[in-house]
Protein backbone atom coordinates (compact mmCIF):
# COMPACT_ATOMS: atom_id res chain seq x y z
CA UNK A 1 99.41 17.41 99.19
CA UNK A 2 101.02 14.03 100.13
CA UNK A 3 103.73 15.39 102.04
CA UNK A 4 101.40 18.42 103.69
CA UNK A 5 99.43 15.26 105.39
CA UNK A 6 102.32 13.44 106.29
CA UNK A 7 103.79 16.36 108.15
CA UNK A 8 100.58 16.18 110.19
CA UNK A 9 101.12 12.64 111.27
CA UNK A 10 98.66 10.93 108.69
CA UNK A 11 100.67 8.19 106.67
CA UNK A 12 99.75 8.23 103.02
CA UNK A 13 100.06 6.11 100.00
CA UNK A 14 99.45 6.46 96.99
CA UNK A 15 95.89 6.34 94.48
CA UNK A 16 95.48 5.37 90.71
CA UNK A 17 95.35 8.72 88.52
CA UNK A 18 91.97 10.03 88.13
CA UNK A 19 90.85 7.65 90.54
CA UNK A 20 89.57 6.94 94.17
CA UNK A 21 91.23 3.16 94.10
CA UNK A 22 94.61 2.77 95.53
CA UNK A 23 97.76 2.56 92.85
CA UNK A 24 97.60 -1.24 91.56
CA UNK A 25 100.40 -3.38 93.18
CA UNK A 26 103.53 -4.59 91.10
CA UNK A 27 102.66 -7.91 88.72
CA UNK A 28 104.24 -9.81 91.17
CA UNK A 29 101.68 -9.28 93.57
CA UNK A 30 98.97 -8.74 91.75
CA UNK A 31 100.11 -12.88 90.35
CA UNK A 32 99.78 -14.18 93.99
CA UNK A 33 98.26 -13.88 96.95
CA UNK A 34 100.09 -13.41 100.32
CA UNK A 35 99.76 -11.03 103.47
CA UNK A 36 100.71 -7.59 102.82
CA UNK A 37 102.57 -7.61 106.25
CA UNK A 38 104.82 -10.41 104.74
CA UNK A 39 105.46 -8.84 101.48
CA UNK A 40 108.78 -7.50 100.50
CA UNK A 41 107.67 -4.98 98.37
CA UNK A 42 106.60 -2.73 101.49
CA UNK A 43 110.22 -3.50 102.39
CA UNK A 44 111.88 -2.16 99.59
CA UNK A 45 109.71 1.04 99.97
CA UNK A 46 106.80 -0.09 97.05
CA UNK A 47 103.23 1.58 97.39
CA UNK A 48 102.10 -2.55 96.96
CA UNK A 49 98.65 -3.23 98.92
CA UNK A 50 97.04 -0.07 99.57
CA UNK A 51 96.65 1.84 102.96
CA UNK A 52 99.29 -1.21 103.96
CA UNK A 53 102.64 0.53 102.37
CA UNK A 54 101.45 4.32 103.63
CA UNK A 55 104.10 5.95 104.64
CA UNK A 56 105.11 8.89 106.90
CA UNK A 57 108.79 8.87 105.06
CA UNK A 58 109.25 12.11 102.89
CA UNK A 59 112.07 11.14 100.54
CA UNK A 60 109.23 8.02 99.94
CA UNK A 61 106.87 10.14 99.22
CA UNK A 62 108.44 13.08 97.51
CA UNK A 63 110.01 9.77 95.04
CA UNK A 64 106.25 8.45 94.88
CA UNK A 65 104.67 10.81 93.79
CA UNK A 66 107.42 12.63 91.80
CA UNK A 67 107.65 9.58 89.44
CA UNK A 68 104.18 9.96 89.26
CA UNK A 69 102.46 13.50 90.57
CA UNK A 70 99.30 12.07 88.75
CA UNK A 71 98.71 10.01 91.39
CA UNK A 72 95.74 11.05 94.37
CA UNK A 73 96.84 10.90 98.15
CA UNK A 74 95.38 8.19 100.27
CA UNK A 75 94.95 8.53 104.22
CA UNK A 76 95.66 5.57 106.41
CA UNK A 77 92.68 6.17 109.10
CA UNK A 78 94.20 3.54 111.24
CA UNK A 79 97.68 4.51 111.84
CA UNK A 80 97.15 8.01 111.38
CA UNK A 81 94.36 8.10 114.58
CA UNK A 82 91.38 9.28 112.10
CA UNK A 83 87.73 7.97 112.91
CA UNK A 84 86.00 9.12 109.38
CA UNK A 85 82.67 9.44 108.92
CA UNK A 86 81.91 8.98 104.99
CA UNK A 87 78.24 9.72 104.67
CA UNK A 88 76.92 8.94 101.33
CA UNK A 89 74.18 10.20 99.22
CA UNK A 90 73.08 7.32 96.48
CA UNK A 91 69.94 6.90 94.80
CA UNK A 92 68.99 3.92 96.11
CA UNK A 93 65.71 2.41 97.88
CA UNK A 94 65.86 2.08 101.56
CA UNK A 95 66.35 -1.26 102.94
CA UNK A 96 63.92 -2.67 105.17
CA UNK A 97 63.65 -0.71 108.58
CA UNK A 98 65.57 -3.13 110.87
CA UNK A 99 68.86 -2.29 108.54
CA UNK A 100 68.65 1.91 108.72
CA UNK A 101 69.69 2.78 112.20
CA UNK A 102 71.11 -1.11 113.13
CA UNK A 103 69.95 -2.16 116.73
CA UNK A 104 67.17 0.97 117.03
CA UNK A 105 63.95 -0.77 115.84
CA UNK A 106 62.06 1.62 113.37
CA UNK A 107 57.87 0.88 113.89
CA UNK A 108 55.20 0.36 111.02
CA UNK A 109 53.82 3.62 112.75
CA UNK A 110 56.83 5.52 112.03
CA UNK A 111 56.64 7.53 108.32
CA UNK A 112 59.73 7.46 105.98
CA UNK A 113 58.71 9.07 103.90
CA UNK A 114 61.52 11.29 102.22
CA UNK A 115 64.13 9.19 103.53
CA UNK A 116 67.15 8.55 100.95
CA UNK A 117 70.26 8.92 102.17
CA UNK A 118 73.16 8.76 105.01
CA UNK A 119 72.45 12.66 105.16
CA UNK A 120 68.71 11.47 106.51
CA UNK A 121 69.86 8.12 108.68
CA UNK A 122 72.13 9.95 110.43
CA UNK A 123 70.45 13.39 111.24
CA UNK A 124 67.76 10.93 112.92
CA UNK A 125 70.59 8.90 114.99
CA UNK A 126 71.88 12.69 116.32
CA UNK A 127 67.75 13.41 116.71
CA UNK A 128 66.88 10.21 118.28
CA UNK A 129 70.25 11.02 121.06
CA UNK A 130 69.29 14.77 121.13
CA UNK A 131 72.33 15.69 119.39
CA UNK A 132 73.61 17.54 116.30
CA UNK A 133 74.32 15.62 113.34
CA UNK A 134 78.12 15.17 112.26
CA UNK A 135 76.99 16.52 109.00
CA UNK A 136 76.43 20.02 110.42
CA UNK A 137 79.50 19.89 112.83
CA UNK A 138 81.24 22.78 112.16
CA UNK A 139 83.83 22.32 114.48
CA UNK A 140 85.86 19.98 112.71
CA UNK A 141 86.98 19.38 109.47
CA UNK A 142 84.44 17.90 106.89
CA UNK A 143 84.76 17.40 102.72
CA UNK A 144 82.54 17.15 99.78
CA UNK A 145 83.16 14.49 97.62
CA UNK A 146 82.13 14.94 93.95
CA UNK A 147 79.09 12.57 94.15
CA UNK A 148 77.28 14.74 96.90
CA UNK A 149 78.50 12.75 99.89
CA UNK A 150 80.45 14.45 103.17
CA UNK A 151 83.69 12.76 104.59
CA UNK A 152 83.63 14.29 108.66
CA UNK A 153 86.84 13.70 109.97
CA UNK A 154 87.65 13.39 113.32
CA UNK A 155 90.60 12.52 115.82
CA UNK A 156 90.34 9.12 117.89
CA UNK A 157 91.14 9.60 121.94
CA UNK A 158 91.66 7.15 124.45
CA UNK A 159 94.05 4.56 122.03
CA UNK A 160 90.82 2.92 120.72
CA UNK A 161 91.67 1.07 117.85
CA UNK A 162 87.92 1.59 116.01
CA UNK A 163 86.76 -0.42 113.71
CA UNK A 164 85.64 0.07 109.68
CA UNK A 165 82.62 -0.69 108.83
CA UNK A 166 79.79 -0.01 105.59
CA UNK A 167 76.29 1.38 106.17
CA UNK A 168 75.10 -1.26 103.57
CA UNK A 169 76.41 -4.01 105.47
CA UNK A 170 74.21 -7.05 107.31
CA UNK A 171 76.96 -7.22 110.23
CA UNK A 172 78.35 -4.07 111.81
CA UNK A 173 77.17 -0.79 110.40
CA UNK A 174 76.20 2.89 112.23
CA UNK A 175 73.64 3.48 109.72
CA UNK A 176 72.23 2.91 106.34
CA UNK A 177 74.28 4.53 103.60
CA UNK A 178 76.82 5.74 106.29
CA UNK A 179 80.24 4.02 106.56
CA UNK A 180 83.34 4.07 108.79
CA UNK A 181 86.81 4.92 107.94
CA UNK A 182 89.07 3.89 110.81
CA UNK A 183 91.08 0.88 111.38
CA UNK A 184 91.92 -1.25 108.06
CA UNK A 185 90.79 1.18 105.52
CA UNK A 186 91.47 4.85 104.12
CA UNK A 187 90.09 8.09 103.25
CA UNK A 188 90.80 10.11 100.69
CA UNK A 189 92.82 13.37 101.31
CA UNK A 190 91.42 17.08 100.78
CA UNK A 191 91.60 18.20 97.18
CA UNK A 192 92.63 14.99 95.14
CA UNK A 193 90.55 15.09 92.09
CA UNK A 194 89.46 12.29 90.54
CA UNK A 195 87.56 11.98 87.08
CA UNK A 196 84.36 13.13 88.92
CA UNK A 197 85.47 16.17 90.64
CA UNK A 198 87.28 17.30 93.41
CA UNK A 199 87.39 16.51 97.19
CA UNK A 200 86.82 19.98 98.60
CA UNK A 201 86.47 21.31 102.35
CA UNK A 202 83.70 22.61 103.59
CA UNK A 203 84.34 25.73 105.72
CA UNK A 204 87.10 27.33 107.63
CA UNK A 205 87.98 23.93 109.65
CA UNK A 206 90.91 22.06 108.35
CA UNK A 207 91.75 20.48 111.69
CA UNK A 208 89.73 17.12 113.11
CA UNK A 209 87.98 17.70 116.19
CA UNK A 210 88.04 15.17 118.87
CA UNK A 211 85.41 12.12 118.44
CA UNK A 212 82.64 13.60 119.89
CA UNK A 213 81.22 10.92 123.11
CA UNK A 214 77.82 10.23 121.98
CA UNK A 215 79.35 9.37 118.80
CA UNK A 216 82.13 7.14 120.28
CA UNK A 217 78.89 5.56 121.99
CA UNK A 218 77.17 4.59 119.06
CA UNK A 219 79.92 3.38 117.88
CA UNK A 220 80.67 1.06 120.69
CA UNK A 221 77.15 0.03 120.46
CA UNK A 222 77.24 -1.27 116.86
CA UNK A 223 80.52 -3.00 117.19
CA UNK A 224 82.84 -0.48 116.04
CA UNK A 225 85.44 -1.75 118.72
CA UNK A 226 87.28 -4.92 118.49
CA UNK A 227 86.24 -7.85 120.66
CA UNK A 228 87.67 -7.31 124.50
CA UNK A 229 91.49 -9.17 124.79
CA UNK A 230 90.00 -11.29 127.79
CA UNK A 231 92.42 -13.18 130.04
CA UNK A 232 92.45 -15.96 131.46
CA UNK A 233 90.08 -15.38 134.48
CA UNK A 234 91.98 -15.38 137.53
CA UNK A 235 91.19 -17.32 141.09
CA UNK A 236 88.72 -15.69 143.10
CA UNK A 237 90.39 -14.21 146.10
CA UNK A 238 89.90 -16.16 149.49
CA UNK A 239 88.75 -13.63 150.94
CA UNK A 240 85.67 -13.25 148.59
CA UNK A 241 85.50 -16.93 147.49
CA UNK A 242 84.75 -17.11 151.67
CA UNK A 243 81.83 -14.20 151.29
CA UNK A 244 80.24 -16.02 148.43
CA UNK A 245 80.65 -19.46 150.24
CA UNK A 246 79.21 -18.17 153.64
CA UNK A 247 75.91 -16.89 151.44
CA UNK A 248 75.54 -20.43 150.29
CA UNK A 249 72.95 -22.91 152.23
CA UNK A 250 69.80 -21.86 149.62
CA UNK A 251 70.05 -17.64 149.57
CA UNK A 252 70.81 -17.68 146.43
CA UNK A 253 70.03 -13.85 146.10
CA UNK A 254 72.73 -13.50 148.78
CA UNK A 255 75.39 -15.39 147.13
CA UNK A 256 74.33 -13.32 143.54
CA UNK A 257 74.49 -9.68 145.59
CA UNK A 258 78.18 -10.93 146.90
CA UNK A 259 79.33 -11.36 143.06
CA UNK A 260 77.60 -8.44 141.67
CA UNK A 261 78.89 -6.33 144.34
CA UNK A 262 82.31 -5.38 142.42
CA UNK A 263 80.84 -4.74 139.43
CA UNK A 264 78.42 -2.22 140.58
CA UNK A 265 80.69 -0.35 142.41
CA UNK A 266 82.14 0.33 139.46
CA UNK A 267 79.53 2.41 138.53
CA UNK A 268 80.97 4.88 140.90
CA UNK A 269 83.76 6.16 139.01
CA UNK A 270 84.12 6.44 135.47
CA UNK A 271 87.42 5.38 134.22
CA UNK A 272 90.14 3.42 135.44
CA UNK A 273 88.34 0.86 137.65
CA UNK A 274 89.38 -2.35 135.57
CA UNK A 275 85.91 -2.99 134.38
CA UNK A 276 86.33 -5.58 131.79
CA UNK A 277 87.99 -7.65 134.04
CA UNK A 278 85.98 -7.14 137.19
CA UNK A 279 83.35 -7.90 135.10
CA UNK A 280 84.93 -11.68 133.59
CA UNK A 281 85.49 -12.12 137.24
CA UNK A 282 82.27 -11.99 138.14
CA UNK A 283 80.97 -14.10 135.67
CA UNK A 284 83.69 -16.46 135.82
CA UNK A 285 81.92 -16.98 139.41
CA UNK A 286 78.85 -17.02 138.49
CA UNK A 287 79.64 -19.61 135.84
CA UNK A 288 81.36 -22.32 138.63
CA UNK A 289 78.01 -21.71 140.67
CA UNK A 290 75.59 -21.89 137.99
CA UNK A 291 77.43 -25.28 137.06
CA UNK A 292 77.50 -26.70 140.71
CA UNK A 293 73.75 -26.15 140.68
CA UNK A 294 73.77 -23.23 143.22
CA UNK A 295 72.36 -20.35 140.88
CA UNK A 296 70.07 -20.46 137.53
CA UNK A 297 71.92 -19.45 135.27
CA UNK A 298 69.34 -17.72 133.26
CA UNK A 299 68.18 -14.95 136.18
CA UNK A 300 72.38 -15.13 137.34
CA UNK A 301 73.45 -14.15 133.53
CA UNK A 302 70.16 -11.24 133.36
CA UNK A 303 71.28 -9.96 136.62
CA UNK A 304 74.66 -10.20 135.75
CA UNK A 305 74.36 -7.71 132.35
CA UNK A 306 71.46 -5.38 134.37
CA UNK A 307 74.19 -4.68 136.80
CA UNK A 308 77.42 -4.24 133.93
CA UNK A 309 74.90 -2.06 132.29
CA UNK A 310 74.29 0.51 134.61
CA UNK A 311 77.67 0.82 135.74
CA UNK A 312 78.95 1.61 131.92
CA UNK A 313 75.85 2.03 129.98
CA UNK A 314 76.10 2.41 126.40
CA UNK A 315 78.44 -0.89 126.16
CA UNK A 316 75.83 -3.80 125.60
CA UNK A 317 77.84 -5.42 123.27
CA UNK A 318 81.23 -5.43 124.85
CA UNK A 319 79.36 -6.26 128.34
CA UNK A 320 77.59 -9.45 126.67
CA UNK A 321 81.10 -10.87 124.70
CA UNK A 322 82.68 -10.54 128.19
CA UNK A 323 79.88 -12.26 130.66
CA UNK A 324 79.58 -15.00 127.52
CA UNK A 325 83.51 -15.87 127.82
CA UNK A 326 83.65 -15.98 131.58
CA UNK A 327 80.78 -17.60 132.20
CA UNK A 328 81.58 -20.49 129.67
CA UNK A 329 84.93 -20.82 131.55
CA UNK A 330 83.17 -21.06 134.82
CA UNK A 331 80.92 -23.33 133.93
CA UNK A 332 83.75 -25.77 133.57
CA UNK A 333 84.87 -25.72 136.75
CA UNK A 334 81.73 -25.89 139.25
CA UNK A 335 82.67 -23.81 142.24
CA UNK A 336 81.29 -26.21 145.28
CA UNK A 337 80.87 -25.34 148.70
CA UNK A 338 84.75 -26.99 149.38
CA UNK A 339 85.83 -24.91 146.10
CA UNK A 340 86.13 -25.42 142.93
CA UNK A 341 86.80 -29.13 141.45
CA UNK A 342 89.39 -29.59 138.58
């Protein structure tokens, strides 16, 4: 089984017999704490700190688990381009509405009656965005785990390094009793058995099927995707730093058209039109004029978002960590009518 999901480009590594916990690390490291990236047992070709040491290497693997074919196979998500989601199916009371469906306020009015699980949260997420749940995708591949849960696999696109995440967590979460196997954690493989059963598929699909985009959505929305690399803004071209200048002289709703006029035109095409940083250019502006005095920067910032958000809606929280960096680094240097002071 290990080397069957290696040859399809998912690393592997090794989990504890009879369990779904990876195998324990060597006493060395188990004695001390250090980085798994620094530690030589990963070197030497050790299964030491989990979905860290998995491995695409077949003479590894086929020495892995041939000292030990008890083991179960682990999937590193990450490395292996896998956005899992692991829905679960506990017995558990509901937390309080605001923590179901994270950032989709749930009214008094509404009846929950009957609601238990991450088979429920999620079926209204896919309701709520007119969609079919992941649980009844059919297209890709999906697994019963022996507690009642479903593990839907799917394929990442674009490069996007997605995040992990645990329905029953405060901070980023899709839903309530529905986590995220992606970057930084693992899944386990089709048909390991543990001491509770086996991890069967369900259906004829053995193959993941591309992250569907209202999924990918959601999960931009709840912070599935690391924060935006932002550069260092760069100077505002003459020619523009001239447009917004000549606007000055009290029209302020001129001089805030001029800098929203890039990022709305973005709007216009859907990939490849440098949005992030168009965007911290913009507010990088808006920033030196709010802090010369020339703009509030309360109706500059609202403006600012309204505009990022209908040219790539669905990206709220991306949009806001980008305005809040280059704004605060425009504030610093107020952007005058002779430019901007050091």
């Amino acid at each position: 089984m290990a080397q069957a999901c290696a040859r399809r480009g998912w690393p592997v590594h090794p989990l504890a017999s009879g369990r779904k916990t990876p195998a324990a690390n060597c006493s060395e490291c188990r004695a001390s704490s250090h980085a798994p990236a620094s530690c030589p047992c990963i070197r030497a070709g050790r299964w030491c700190h989990s979905f860290h040491a998995a491995t695409l290497n077949q003479h590894r693997i086929q020495h892995w688990w041939g000292q030990h074919p008890e083991f179960g196979t682990g999937v590193s998500c990450g490395p292996a381009g896998l956005v899992v989601i692991d829905i679960d199916a506990h017995h558990t009371e509901p937390p309080a509405r605001d923590r179901i469906l994270p950032g989709i306020p749930i009214g008094d009015q509404v009846d929950l009656t009957g609601l238990a699980n991450g088979f429920h949260t999620l079926a209204v997420l896919a309701a709520l965005r007119s969609q079919q749940s992941p649980a009844d995708d059919t297209t890709t591949l999906r697994v019963r785990t022996p507690s009642g849960g479903l593990h839907v696999w799917y394929r990442a696109t674009g490069n996007r390094q997605w995040k992990s995440s645990a329905g029953s967590s405060p901070g980023r979460a899709l839903a309530w009793q529905v986590d995220v196997r992606a970057h930084g954690s693992y899944i386990i493989a089709p048909g390991t058995t543990t001491h509770h059963g086996t991890y069967t598929p369900v259906g004829k699909v053995r193959e993941p099927a591309a992250l569907p985009l209202w999924l990918a959505q959601e999960l931009d929305r709840t912070g599935h995707l690391p924060a935006p690399t932002i550069p260092a803004p760069r100077p505002v071209p003459p020619r523009a730093q001239h447009a917004v200048l000549a606007a000055g002289g009290g029209r302020a709703e001129r001089t805030l058209a001029a800098v929203l006029a890039p990022v709305e035109a973005c709007g216009q095409v859907a990939e490849g039109a440098g949005f992030s940083d168009v965007l911290n250019r913009a507010a990088y502006t808006l920033g030196g004029l709010i802090a010369a005095g020339r703009l509030s920067q309360q109706e500059a910032e609202q403006a600012l978002k309204d505009a990022a958000a209908v040219a790539r809606p669905g990206q709220e929280l991306r949009i806001e960590q980008i305005i809040r960096s280059g704004i605060a680094a425009g504030l610093a240097k107020p952007l005058h009518a002779a430019g901007r002071r050091p």
